[in-house]
N, C-alpha and C. Protein backbone atom coordinates (compact mmCIF):
# COMPACT_ATOMS: atom_id res chain seq x y z
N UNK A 1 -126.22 -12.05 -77.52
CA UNK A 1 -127.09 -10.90 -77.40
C UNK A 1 -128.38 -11.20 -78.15
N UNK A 2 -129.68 -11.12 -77.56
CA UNK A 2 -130.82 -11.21 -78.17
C UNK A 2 -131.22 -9.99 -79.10
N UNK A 3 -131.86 -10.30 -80.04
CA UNK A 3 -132.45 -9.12 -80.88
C UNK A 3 -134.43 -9.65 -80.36
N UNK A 4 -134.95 -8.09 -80.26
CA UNK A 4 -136.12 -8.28 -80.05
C UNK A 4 -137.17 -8.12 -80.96
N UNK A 5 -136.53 -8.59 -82.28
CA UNK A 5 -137.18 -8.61 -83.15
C UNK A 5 -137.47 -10.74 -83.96
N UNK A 6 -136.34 -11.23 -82.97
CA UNK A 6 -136.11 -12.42 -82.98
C UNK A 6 -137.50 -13.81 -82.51
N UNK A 7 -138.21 -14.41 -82.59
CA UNK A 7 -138.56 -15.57 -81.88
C UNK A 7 -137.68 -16.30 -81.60
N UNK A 8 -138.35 -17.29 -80.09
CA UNK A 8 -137.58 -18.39 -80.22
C UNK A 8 -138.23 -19.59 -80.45
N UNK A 9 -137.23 -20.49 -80.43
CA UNK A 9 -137.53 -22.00 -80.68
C UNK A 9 -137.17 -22.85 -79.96
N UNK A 10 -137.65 -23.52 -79.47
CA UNK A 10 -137.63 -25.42 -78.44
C UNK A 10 -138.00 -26.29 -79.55
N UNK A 11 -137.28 -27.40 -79.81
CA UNK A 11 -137.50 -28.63 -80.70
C UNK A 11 -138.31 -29.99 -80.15
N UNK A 12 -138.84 -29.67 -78.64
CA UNK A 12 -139.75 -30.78 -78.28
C UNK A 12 -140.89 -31.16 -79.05
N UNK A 13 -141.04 -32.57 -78.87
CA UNK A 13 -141.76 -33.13 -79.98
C UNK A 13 -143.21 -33.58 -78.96
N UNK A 14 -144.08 -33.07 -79.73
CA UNK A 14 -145.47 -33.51 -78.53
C UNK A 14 -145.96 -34.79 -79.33
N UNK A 15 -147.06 -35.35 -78.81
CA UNK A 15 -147.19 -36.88 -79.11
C UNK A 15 -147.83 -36.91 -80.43
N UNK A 16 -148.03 -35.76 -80.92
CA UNK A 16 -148.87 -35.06 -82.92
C UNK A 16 -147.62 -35.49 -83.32
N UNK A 17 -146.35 -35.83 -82.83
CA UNK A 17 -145.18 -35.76 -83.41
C UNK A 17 -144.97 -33.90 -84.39
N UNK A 18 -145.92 -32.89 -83.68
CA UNK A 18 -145.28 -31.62 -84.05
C UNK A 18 -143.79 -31.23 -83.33
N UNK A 19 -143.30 -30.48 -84.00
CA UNK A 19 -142.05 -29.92 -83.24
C UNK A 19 -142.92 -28.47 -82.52
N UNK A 20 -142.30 -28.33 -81.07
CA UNK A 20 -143.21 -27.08 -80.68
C UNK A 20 -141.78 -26.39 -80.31
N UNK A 21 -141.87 -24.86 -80.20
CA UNK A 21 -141.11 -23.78 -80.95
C UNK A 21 -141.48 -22.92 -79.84
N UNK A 22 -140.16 -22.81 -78.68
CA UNK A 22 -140.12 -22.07 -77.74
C UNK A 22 -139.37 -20.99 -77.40
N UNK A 23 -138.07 -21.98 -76.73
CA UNK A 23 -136.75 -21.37 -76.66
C UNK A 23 -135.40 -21.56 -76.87
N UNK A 24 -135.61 -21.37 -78.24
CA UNK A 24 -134.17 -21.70 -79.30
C UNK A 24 -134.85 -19.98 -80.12
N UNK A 25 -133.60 -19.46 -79.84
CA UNK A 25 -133.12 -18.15 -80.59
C UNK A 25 -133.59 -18.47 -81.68
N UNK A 26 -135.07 -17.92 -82.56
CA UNK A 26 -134.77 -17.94 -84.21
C UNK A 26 -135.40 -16.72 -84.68
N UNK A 27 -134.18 -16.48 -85.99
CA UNK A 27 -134.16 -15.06 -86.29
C UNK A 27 -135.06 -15.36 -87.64
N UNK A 28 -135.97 -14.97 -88.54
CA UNK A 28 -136.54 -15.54 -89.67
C UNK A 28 -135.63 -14.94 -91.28
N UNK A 29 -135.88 -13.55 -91.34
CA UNK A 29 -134.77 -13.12 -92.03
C UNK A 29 -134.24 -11.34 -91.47
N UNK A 30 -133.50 -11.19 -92.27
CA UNK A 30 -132.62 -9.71 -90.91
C UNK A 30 -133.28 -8.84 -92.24
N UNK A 31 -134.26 -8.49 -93.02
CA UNK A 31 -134.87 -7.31 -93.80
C UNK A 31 -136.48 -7.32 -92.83
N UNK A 32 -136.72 -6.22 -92.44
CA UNK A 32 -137.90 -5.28 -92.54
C UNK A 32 -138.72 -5.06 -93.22
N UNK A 33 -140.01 -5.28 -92.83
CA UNK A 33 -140.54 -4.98 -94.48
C UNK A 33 -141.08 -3.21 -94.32
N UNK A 34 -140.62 -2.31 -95.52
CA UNK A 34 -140.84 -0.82 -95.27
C UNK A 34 -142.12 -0.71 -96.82
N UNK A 35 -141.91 0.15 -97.05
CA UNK A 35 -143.02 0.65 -98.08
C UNK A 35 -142.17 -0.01 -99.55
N UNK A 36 -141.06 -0.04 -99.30
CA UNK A 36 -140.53 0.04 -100.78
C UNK A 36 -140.02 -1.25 -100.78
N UNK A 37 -139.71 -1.70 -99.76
CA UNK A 37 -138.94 -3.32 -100.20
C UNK A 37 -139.86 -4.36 -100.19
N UNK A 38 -140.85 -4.84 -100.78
CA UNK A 38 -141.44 -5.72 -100.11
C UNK A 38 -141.47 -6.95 -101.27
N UNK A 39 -140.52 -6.75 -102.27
CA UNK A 39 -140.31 -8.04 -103.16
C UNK A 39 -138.92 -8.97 -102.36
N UNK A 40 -138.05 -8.09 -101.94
CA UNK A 40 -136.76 -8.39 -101.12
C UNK A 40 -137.39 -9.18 -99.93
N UNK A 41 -138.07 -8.45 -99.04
CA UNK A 41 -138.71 -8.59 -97.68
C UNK A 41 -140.02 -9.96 -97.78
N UNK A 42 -140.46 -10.09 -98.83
CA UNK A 42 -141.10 -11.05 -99.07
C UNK A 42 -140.77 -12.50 -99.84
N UNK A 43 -139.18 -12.32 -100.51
CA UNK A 43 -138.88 -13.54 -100.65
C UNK A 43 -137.79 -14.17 -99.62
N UNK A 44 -137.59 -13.10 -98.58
CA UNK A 44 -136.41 -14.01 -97.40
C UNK A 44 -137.60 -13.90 -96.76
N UNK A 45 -138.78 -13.61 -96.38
CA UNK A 45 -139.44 -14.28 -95.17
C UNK A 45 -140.16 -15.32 -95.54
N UNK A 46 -140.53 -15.46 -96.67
CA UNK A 46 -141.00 -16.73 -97.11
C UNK A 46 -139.75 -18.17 -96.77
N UNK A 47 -138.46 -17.29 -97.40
CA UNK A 47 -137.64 -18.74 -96.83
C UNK A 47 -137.48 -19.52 -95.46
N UNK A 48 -137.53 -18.07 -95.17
CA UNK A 48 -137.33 -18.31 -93.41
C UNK A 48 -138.19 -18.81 -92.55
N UNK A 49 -139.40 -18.50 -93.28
CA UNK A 49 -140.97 -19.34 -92.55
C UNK A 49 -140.86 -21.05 -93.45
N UNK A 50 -140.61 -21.04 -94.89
CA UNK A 50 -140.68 -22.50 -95.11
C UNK A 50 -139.30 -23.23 -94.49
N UNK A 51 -138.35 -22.46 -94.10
CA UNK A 51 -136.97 -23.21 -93.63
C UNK A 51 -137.46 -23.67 -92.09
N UNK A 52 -138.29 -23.38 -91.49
CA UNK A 52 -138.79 -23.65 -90.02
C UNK A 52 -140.27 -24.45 -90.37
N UNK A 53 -140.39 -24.76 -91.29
CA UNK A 53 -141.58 -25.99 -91.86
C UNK A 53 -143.09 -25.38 -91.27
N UNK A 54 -143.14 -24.07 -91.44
CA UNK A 54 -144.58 -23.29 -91.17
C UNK A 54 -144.66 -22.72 -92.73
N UNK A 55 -144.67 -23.38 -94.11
CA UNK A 55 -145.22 -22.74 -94.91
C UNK A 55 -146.55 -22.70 -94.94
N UNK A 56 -147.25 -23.77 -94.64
CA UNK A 56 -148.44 -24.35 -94.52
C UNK A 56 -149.47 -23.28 -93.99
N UNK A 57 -148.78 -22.24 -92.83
CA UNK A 57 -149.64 -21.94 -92.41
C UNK A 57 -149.36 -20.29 -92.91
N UNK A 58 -148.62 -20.15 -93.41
CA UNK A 58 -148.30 -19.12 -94.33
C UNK A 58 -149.05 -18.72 -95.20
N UNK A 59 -148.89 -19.80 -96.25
CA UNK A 59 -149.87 -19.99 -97.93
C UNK A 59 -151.43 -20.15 -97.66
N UNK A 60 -151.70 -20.71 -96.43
CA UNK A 60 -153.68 -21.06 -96.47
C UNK A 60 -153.97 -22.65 -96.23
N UNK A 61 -152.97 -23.46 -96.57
CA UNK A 61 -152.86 -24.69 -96.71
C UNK A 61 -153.08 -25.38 -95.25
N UNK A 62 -153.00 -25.00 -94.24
CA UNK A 62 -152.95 -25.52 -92.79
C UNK A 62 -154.10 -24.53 -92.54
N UNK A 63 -155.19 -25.35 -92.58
CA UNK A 63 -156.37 -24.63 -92.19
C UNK A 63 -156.72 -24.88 -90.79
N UNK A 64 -157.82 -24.55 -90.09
CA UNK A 64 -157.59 -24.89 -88.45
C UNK A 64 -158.99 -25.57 -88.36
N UNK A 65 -158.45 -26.36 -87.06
CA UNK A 65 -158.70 -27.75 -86.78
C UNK A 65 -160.36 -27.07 -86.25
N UNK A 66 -160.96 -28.06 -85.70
CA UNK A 66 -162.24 -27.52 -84.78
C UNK A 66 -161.22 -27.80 -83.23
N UNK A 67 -161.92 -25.74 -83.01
CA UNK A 67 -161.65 -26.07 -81.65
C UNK A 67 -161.53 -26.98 -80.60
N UNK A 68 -162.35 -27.76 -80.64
CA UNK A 68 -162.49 -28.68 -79.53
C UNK A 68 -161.57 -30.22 -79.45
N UNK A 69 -161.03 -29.93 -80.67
CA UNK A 69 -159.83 -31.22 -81.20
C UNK A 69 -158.93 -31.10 -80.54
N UNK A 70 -158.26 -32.05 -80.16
CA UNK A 70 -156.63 -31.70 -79.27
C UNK A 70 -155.68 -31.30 -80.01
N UNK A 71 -155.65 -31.39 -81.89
CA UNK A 71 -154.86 -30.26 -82.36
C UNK A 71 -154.97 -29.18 -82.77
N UNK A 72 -156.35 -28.46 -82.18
CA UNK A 72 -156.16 -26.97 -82.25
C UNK A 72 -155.41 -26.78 -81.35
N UNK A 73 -154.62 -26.36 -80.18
CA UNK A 73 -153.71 -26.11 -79.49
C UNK A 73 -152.65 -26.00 -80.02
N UNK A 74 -152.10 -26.85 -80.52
CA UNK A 74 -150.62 -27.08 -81.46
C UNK A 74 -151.00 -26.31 -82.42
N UNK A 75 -152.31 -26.40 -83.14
CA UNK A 75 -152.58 -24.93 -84.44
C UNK A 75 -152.33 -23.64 -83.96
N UNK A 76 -153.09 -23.66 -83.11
CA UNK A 76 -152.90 -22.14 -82.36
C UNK A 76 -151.76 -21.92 -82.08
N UNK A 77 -151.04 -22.66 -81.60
CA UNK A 77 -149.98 -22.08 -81.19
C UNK A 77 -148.47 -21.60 -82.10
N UNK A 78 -148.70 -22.93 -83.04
CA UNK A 78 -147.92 -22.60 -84.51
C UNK A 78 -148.27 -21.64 -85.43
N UNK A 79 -149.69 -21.19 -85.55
CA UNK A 79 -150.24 -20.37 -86.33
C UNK A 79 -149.67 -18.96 -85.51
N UNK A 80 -150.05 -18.52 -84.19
CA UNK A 80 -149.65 -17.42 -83.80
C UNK A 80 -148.24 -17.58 -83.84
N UNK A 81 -147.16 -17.89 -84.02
CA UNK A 81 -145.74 -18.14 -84.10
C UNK A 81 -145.61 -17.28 -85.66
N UNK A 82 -146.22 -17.98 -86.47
CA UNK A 82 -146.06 -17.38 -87.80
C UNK A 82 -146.41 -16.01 -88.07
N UNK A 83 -148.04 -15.55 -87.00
CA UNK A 83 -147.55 -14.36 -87.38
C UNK A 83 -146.80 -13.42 -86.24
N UNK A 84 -146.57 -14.10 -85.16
CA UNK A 84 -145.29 -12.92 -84.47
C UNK A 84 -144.16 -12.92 -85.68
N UNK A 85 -143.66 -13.74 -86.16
CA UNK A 85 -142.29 -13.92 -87.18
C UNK A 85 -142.42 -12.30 -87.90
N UNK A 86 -144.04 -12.68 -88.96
CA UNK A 86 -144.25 -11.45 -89.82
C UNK A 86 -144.55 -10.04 -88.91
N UNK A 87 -145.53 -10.13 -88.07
CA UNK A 87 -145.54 -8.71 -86.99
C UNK A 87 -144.16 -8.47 -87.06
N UNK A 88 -143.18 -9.76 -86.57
CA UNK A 88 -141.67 -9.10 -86.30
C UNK A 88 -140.76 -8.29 -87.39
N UNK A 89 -141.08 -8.62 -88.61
CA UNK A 89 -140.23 -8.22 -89.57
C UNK A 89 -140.85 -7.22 -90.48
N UNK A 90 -142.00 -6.27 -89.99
CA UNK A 90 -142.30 -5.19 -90.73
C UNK A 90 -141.91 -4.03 -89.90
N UNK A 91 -141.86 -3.27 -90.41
CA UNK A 91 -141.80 -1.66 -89.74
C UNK A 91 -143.18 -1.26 -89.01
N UNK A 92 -142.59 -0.42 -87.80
CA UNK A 92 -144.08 0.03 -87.06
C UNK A 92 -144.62 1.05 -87.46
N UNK A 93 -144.77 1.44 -88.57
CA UNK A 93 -146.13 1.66 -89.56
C UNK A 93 -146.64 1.31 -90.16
N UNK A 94 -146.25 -0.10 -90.63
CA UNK A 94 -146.93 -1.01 -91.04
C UNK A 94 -147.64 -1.87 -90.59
N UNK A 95 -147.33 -2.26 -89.22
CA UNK A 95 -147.95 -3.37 -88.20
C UNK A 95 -149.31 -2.99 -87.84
N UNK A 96 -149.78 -1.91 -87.80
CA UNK A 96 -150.68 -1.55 -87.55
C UNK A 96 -152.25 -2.27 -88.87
N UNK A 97 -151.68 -2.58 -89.77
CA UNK A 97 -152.56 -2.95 -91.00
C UNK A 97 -152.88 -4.93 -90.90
N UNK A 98 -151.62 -4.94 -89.78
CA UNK A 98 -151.93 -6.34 -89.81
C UNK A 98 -151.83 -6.73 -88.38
N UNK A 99 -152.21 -6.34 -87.49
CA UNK A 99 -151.72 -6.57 -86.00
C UNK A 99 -153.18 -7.60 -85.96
N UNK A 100 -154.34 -7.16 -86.35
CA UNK A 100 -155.13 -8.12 -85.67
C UNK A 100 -155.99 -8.72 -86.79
N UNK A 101 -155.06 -8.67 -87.66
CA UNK A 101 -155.40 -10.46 -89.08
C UNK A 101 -155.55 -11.81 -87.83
N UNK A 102 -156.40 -12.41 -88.20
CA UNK A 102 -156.70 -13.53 -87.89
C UNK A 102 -155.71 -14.70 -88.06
N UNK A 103 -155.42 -14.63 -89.28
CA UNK A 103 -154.17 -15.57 -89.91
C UNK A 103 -153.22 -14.79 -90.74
N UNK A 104 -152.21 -16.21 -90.62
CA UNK A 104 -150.78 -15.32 -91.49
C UNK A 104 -151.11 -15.10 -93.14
N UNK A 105 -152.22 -15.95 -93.53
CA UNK A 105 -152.55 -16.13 -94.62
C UNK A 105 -152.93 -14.18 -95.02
N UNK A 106 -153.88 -14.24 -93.88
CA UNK A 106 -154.72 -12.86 -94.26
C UNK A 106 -153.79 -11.91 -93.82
N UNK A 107 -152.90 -11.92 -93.37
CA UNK A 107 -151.60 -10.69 -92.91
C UNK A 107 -151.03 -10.41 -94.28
N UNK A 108 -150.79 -11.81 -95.45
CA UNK A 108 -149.64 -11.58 -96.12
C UNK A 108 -150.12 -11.15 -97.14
N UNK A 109 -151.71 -11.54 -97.42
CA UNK A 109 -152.65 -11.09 -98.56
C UNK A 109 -153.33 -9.73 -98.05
N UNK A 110 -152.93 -9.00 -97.48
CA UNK A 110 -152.74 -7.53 -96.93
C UNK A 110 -151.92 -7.08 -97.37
N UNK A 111 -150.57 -7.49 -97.18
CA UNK A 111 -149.10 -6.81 -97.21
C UNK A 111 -148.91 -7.10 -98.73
N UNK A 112 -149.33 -8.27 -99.17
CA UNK A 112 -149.12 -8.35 -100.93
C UNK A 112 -149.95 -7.40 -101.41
N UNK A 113 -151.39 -6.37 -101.30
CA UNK A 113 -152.33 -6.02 -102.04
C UNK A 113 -151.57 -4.58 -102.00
N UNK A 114 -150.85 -4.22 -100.44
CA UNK A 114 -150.73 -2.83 -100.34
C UNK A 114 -149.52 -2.68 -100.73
N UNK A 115 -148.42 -3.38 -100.97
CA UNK A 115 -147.24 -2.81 -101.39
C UNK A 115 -146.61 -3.96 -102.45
N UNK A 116 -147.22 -4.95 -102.68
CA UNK A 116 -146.31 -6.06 -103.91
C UNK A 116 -146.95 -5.67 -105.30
N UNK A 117 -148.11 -5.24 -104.86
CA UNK A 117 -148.85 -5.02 -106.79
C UNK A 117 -148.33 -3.28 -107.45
N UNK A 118 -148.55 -2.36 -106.76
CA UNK A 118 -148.15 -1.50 -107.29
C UNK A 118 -146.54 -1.19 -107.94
N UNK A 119 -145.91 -1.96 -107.53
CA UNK A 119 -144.55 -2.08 -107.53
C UNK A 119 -144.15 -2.90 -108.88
N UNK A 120 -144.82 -3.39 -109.49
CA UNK A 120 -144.48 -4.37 -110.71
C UNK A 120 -144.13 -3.37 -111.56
N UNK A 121 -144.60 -2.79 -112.38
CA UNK A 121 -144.71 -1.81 -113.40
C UNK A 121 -142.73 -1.69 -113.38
N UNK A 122 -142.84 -0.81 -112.14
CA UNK A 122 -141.77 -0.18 -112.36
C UNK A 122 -140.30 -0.95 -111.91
N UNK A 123 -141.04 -2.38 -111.59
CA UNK A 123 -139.44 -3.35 -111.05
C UNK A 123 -139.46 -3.85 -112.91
N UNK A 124 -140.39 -3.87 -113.30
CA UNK A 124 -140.30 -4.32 -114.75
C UNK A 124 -139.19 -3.62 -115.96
N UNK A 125 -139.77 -2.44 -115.86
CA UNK A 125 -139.30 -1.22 -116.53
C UNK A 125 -137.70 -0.97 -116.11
N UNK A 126 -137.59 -1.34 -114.69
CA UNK A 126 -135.98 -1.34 -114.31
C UNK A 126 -135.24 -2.48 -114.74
N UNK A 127 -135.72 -3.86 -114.79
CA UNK A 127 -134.61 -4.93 -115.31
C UNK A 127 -134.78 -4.46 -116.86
N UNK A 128 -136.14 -4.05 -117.77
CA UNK A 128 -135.66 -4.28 -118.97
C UNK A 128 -134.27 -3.14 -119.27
N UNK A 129 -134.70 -1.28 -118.03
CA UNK A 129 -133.42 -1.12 -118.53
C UNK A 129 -132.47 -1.09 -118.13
N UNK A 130 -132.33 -2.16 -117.33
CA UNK A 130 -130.57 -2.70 -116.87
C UNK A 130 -130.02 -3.22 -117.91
């Protein structure tokens, strides 16, 4: 049974020696990101994007090629992969803040400003009083 919150993946290898990422079922992680979880929701999608070897384009680090190169194609196409993953794993009131980020970089430095910083204080205040 498919979940439509899922990508998939194909392991064909193009002559960049990239792996390109079609149709092989991949799920990234099974949390949502909502208003309140987003320390949970942000350290399984991080795994799940570096466990499929797209951190790169996650963190800022895989910057993009000039168009006219034969590996912008393979950028483009890995880069939009990364952010269907994240589109996939937030709630649809949230998607709306990042539907048309340019990069996953600028999706996640969205989603970190609006819900990972305010949240310290009081994840703090809870382990010291556990």
């Amino acid at each position: 049974m498919t979940d439509s919150s899922s990508s998939t993946m194909n392991t064909d290898h193009t002559e960049f020696g990239v792996a390109r990422t079609e149709n092989i079922l991949v799920r990234v992680t099974t949390i949502h990101l909502t208003k309140e979880n987003y320390f949970q929701w942000s350290a399984t999608i991080t795994m799940g994007i570096a466990g499929r070897g797209r951190i790169a384009y996650f963190n800022g680090r895989k910057v993009e090629p000039v168009e006219t190169s034969a590996a912008w194609d393979i950028w483009f196409l890995e880069d939009n992969q990364v952010k269907t993953w994240i589109d996939n794993y937030v709630s649809s009131d949230i998607q709306p803040l990042i539907l048309h980020k340019r990069t996953p970089t600028n999706m996640w430095v969205i989603l970190e400003q609006m819900y990972g910083q305010k949240k310290k204080p009081v994840q703090v205040y809870q382990v010291m009083k556990d």
